[in-house]
PDB file of N, CA and C in Angstrom:
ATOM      1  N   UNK A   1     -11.248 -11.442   5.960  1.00  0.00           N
ATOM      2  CA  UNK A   1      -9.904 -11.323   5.479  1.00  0.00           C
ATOM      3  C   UNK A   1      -9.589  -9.840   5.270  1.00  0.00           C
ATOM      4  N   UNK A   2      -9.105  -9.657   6.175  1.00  0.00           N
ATOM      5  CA  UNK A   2      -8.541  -7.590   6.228  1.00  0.00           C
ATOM      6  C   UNK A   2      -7.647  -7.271   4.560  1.00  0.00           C
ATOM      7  N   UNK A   3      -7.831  -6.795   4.131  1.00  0.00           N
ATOM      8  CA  UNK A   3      -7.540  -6.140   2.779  1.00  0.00           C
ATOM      9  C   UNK A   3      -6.490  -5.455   3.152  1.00  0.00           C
ATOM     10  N   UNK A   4      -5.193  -4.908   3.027  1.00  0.00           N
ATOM     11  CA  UNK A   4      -4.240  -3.978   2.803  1.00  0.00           C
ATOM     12  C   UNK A   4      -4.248  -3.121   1.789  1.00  0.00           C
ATOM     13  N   UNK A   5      -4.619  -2.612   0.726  1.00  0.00           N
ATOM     14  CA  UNK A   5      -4.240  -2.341  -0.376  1.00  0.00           C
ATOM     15  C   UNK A   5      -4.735  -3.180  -1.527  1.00  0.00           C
ATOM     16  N   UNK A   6      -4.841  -2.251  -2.641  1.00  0.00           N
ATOM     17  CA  UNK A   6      -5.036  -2.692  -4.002  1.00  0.00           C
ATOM     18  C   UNK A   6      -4.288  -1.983  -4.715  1.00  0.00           C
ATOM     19  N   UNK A   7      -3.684  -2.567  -6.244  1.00  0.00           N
ATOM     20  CA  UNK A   7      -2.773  -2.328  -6.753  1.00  0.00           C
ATOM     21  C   UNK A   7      -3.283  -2.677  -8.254  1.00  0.00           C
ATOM     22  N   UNK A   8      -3.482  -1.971  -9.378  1.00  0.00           N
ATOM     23  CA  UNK A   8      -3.615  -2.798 -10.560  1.00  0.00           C
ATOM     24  C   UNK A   8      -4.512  -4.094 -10.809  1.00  0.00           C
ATOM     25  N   UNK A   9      -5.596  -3.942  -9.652  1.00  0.00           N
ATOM     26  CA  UNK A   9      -6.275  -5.054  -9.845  1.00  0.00           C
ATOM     27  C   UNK A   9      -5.773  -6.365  -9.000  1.00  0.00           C
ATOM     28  N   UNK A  10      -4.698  -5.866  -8.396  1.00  0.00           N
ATOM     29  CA  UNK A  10      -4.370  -7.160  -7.206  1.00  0.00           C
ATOM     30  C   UNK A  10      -4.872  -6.658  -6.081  1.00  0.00           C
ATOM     31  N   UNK A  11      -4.967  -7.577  -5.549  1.00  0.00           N
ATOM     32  CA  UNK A  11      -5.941  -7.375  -3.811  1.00  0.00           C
ATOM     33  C   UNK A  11      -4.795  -7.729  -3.028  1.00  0.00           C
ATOM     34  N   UNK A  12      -4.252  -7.287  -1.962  1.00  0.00           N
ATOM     35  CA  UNK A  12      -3.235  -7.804  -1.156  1.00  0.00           C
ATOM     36  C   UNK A  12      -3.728  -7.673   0.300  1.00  0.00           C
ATOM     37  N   UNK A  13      -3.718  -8.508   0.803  1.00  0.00           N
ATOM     38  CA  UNK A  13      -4.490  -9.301   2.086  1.00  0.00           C
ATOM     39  C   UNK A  13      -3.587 -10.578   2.602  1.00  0.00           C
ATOM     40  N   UNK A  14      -4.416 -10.581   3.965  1.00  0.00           N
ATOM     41  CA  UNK A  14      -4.048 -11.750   4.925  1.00  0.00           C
ATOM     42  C   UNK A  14      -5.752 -12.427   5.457  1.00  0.00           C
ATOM     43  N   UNK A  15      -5.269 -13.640   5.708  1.00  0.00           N
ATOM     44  CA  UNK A  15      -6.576 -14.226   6.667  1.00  0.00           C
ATOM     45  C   UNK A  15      -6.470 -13.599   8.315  1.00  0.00           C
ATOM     46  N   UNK A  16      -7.702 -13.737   8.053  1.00  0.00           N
ATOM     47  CA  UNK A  16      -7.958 -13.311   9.843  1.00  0.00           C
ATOM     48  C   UNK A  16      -7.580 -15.079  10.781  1.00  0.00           C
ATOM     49  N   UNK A  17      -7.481 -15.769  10.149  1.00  0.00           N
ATOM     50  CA  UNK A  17      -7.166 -17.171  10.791  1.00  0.00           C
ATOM     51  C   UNK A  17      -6.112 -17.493   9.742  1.00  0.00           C
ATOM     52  N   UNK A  18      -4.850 -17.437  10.479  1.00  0.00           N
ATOM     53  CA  UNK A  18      -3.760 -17.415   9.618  1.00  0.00           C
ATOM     54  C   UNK A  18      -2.731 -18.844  10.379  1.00  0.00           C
ATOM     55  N   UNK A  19      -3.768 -19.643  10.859  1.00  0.00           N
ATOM     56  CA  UNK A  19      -3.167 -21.339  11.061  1.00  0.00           C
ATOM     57  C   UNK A  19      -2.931 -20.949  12.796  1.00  0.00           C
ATOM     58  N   UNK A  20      -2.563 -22.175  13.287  1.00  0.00           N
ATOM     59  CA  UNK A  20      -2.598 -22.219  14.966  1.00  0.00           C
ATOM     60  C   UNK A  20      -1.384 -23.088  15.421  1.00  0.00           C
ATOM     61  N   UNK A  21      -0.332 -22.983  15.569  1.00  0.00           N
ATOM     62  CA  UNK A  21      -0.117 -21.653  15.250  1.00  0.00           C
ATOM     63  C   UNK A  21       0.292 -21.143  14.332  1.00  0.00           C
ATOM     64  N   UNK A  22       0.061 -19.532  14.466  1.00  0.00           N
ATOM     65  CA  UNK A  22      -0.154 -18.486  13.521  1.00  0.00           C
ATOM     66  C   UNK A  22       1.041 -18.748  12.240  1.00  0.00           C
ATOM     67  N   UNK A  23       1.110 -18.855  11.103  1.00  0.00           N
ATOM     68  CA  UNK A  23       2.374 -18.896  10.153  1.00  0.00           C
ATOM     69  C   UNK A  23       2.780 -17.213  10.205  1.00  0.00           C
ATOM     70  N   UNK A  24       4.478 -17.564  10.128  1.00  0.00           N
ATOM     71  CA  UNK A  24       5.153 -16.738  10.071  1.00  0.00           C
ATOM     72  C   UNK A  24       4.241 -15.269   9.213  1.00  0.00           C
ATOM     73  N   UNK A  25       4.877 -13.359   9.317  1.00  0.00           N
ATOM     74  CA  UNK A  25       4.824 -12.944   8.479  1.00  0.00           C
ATOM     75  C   UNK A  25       4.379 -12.921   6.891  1.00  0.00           C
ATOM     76  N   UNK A  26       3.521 -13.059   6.640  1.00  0.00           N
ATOM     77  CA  UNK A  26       3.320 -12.829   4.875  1.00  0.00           C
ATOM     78  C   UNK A  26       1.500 -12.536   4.478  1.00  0.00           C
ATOM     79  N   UNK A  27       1.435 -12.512   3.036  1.00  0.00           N
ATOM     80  CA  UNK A  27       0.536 -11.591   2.358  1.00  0.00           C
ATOM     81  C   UNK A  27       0.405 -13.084   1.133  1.00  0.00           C
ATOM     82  N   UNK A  28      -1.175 -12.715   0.883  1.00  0.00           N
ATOM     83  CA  UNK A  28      -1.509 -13.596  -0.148  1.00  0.00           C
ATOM     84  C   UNK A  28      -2.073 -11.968  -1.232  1.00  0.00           C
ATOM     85  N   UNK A  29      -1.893 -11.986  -2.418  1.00  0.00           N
ATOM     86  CA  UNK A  29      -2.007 -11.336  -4.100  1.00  0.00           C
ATOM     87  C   UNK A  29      -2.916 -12.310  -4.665  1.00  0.00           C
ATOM     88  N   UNK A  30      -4.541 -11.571  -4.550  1.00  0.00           N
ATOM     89  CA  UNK A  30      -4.940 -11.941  -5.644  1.00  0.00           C
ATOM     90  C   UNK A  30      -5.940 -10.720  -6.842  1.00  0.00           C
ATOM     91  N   UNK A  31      -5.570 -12.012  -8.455  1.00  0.00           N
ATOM     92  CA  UNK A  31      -6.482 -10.776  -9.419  1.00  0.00           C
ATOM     93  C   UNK A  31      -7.005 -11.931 -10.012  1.00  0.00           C
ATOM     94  N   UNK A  32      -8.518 -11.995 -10.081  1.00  0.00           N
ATOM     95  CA  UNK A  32      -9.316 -12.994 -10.696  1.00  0.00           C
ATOM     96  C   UNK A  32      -9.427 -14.172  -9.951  1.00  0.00           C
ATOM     97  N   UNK A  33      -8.550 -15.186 -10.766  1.00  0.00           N
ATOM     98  CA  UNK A  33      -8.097 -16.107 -10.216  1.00  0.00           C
ATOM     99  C   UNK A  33      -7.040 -16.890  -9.958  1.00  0.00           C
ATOM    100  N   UNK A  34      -5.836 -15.643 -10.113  1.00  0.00           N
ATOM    101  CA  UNK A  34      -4.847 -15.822 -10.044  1.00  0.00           C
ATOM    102  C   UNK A  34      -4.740 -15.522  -8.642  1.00  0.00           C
ATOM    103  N   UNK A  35      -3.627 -16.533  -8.080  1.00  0.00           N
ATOM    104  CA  UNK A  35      -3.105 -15.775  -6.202  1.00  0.00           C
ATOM    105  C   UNK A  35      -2.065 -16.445  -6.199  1.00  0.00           C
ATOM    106  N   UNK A  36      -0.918 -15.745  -5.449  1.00  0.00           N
ATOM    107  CA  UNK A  36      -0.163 -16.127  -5.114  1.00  0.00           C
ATOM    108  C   UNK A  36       0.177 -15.459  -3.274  1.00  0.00           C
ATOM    109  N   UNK A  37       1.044 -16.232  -2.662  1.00  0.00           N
ATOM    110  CA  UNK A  37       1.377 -16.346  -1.131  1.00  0.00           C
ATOM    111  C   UNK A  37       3.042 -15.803  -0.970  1.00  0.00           C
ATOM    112  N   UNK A  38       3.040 -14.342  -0.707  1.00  0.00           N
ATOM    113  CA  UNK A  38       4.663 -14.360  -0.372  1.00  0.00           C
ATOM    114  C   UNK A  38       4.958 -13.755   1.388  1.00  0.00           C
ATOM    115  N   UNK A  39       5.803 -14.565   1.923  1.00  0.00           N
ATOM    116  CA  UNK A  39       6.715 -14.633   2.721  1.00  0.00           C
ATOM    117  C   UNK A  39       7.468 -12.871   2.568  1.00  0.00           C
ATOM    118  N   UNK A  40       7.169 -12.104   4.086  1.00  0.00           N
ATOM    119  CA  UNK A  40       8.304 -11.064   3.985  1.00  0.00           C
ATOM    120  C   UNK A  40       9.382 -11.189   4.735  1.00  0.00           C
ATOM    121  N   UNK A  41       9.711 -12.138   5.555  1.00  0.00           N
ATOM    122  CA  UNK A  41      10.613 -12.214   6.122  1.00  0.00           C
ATOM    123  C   UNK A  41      11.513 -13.211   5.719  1.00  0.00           C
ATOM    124  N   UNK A  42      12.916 -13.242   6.000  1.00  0.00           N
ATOM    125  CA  UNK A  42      14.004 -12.369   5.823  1.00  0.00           C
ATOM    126  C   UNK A  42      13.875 -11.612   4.849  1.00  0.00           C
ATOM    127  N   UNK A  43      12.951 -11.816   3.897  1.00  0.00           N
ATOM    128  CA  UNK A  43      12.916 -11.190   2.882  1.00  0.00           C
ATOM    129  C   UNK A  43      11.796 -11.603   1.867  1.00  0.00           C
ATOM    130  N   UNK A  44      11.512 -10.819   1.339  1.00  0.00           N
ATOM    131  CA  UNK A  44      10.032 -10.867   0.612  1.00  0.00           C
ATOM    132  C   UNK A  44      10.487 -12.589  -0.574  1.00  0.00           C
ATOM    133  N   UNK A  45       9.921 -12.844  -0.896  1.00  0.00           N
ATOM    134  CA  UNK A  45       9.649 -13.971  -1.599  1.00  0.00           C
ATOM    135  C   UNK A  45       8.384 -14.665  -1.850  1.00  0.00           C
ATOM    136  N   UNK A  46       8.299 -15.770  -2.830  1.00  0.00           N
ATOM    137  CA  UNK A  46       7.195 -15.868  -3.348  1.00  0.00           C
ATOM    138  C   UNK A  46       6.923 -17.019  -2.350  1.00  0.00           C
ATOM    139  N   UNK A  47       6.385 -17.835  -2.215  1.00  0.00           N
ATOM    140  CA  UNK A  47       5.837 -19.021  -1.332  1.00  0.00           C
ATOM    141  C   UNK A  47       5.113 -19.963  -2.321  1.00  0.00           C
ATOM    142  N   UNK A  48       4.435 -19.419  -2.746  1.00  0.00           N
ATOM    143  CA  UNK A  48       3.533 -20.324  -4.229  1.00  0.00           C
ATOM    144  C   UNK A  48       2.459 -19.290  -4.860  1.00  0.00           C
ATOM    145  N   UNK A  49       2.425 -19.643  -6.294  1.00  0.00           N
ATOM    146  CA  UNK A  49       1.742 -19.195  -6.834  1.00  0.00           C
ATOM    147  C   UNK A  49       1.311 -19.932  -7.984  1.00  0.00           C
ATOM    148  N   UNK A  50      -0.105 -19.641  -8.063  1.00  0.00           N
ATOM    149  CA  UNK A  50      -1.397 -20.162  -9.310  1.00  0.00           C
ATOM    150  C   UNK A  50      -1.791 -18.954 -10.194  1.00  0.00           C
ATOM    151  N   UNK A  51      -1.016 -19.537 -11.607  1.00  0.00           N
ATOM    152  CA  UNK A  51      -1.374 -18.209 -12.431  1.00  0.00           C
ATOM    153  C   UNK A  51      -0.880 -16.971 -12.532  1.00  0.00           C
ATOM    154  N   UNK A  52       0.094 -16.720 -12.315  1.00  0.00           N
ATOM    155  CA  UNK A  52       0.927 -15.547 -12.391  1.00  0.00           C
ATOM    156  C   UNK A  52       2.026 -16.315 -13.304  1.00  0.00           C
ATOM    157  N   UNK A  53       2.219 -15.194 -14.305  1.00  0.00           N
ATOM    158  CA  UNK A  53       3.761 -15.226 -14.705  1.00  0.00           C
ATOM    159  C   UNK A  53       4.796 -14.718 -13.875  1.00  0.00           C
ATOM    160  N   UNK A  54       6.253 -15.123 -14.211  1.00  0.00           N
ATOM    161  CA  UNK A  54       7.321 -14.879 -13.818  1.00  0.00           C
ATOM    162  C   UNK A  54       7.837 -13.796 -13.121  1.00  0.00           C
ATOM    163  N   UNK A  55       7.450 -12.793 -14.319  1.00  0.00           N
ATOM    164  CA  UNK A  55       6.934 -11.441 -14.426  1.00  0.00           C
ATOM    165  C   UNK A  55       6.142 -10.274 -14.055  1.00  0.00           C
ATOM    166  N   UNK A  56       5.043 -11.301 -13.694  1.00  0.00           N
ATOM    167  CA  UNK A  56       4.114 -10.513 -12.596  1.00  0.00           C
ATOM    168  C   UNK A  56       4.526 -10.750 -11.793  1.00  0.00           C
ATOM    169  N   UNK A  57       4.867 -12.022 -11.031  1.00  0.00           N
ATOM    170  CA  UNK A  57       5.431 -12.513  -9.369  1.00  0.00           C
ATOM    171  C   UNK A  57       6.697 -11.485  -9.672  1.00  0.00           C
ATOM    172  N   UNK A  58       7.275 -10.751  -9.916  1.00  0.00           N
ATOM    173  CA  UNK A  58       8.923  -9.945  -9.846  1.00  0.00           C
ATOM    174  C   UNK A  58       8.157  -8.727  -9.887  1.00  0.00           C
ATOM    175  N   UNK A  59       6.960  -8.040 -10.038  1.00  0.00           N
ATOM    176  CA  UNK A  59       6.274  -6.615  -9.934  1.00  0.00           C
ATOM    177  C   UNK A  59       6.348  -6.193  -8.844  1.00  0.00           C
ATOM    178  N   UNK A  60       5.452  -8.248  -8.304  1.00  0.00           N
ATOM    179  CA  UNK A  60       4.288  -8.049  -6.761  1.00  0.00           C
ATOM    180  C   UNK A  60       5.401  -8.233  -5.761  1.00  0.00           C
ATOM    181  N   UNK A  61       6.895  -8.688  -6.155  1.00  0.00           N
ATOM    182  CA  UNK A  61       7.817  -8.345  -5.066  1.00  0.00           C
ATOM    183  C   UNK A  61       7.694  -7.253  -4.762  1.00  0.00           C
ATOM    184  N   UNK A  62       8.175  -6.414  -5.755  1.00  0.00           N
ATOM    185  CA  UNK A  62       8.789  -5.047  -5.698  1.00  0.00           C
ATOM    186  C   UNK A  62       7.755  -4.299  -5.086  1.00  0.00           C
ATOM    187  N   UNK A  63       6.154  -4.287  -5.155  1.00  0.00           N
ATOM    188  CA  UNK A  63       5.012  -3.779  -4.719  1.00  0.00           C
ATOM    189  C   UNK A  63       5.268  -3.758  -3.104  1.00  0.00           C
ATOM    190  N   UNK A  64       5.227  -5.040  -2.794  1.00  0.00           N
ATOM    191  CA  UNK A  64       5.454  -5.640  -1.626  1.00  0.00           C
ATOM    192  C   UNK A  64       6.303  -4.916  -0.830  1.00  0.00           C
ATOM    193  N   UNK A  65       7.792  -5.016  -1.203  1.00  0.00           N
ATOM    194  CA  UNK A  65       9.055  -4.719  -0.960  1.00  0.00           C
ATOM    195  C   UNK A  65       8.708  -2.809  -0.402  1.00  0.00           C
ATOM    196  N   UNK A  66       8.228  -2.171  -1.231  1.00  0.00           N
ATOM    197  CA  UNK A  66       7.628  -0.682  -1.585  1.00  0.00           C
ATOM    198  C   UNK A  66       6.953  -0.385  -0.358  1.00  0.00           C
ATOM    199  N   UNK A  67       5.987  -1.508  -0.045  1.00  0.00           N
ATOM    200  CA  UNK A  67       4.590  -1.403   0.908  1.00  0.00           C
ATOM    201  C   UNK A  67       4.539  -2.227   2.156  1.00  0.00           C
ATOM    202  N   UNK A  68       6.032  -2.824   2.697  1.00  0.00           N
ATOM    203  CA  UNK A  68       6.165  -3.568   3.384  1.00  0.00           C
ATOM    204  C   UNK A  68       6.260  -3.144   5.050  1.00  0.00           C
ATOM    205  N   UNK A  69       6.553  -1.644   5.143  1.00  0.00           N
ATOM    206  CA  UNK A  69       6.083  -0.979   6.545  1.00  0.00           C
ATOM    207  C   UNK A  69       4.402  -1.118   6.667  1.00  0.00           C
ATOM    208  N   UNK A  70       3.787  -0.430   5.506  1.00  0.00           N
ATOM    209  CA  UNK A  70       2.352  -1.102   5.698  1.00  0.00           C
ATOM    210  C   UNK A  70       1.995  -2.060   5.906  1.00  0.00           C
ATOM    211  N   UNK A  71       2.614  -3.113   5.132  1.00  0.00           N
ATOM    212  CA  UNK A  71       1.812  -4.513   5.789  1.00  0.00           C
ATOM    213  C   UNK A  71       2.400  -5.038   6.809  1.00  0.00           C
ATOM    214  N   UNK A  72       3.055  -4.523   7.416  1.00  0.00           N
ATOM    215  CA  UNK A  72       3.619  -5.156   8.494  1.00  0.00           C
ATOM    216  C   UNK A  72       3.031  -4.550   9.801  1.00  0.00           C
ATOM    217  N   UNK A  73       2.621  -3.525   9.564  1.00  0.00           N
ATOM    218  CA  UNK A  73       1.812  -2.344  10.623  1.00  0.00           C
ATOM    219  C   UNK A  73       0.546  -3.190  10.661  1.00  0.00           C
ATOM    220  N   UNK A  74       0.238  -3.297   9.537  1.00  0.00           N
ATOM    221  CA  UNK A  74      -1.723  -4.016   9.261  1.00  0.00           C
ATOM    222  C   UNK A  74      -1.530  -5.420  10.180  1.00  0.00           C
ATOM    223  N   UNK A  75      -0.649  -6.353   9.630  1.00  0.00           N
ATOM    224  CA  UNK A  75      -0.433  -7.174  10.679  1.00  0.00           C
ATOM    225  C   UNK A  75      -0.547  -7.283  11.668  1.00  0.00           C
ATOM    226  N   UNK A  76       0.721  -6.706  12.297  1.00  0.00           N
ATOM    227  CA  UNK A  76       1.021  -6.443  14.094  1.00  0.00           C
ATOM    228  C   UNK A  76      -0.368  -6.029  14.562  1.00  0.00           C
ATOM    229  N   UNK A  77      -0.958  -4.655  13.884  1.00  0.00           N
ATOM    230  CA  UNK A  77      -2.321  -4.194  14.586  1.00  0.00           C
ATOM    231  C   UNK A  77      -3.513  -5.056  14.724  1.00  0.00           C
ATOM    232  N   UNK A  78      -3.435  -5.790  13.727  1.00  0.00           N
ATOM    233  CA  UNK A  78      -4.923  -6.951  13.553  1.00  0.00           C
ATOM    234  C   UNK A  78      -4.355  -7.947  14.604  1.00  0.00           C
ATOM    235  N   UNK A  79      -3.210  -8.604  14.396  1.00  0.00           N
ATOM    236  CA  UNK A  79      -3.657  -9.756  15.022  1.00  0.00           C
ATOM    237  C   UNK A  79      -2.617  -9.336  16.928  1.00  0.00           C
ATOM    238  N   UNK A  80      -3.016  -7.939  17.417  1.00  0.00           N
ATOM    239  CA  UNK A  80      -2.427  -7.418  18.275  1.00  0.00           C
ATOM    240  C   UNK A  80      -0.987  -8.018  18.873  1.00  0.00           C
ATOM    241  N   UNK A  81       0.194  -7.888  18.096  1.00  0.00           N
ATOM    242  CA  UNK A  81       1.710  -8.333  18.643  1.00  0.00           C
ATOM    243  C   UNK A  81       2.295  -6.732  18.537  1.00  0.00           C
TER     244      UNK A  81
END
C-alpha cells in the first residue's frame, strides 16, 4: 500500500489493488485505528469513516484539498494512467 504523506499522525495512502475494476480516484486516512475513505473527485469528500470525529473528517478534507495535486500525481504514476 504506497503511502503519500503523513500528517499529524495520519497516514494517507491508497491500495496497490484498488478493486477490478479499479474504484474511482480517492485516498484512505489512517491514525491508530481510526480510518476513514475519501473520494477526490468532483470533489474531495468523505466516503466512510470509523472513528473520527466530525471535526477531524473537516481537517482531513482540507489536508486533502491542500495535497490533492500530490495525490493525484502518486496515483496516475503507480497505477500508470
Amino acid at each position: 500500500m504506497p503511502v503519500i504523506f503523513r500528517h499529524n499522525g495520519f497516514r494517507v495512502f491508497f491500495y496497490s489493488n484498488e478493486g477490478n475494476p479499479r474504484e474511482p480516484l480517492h485516498v484512505h486516512v489512517q491514525r491508530g485505528e481510526a480510518l476513514a475513505k475519501f473520494w477526490l473527485k468532483p470533489e474531495v469528500s468523505v466516503a466512510e469513516s470509523y472513528g473520527l470525529s466530525g471535526a477531524e473528517l473537516g481537517v482531513l478534507v482540507g489536508i486533502i484539498e491542500k495535497n490533492r495535486t500530490l495525490i493525484e500525481g502518486t496515483w496516475h504514476e503507480f497505477f500508470g494512467e
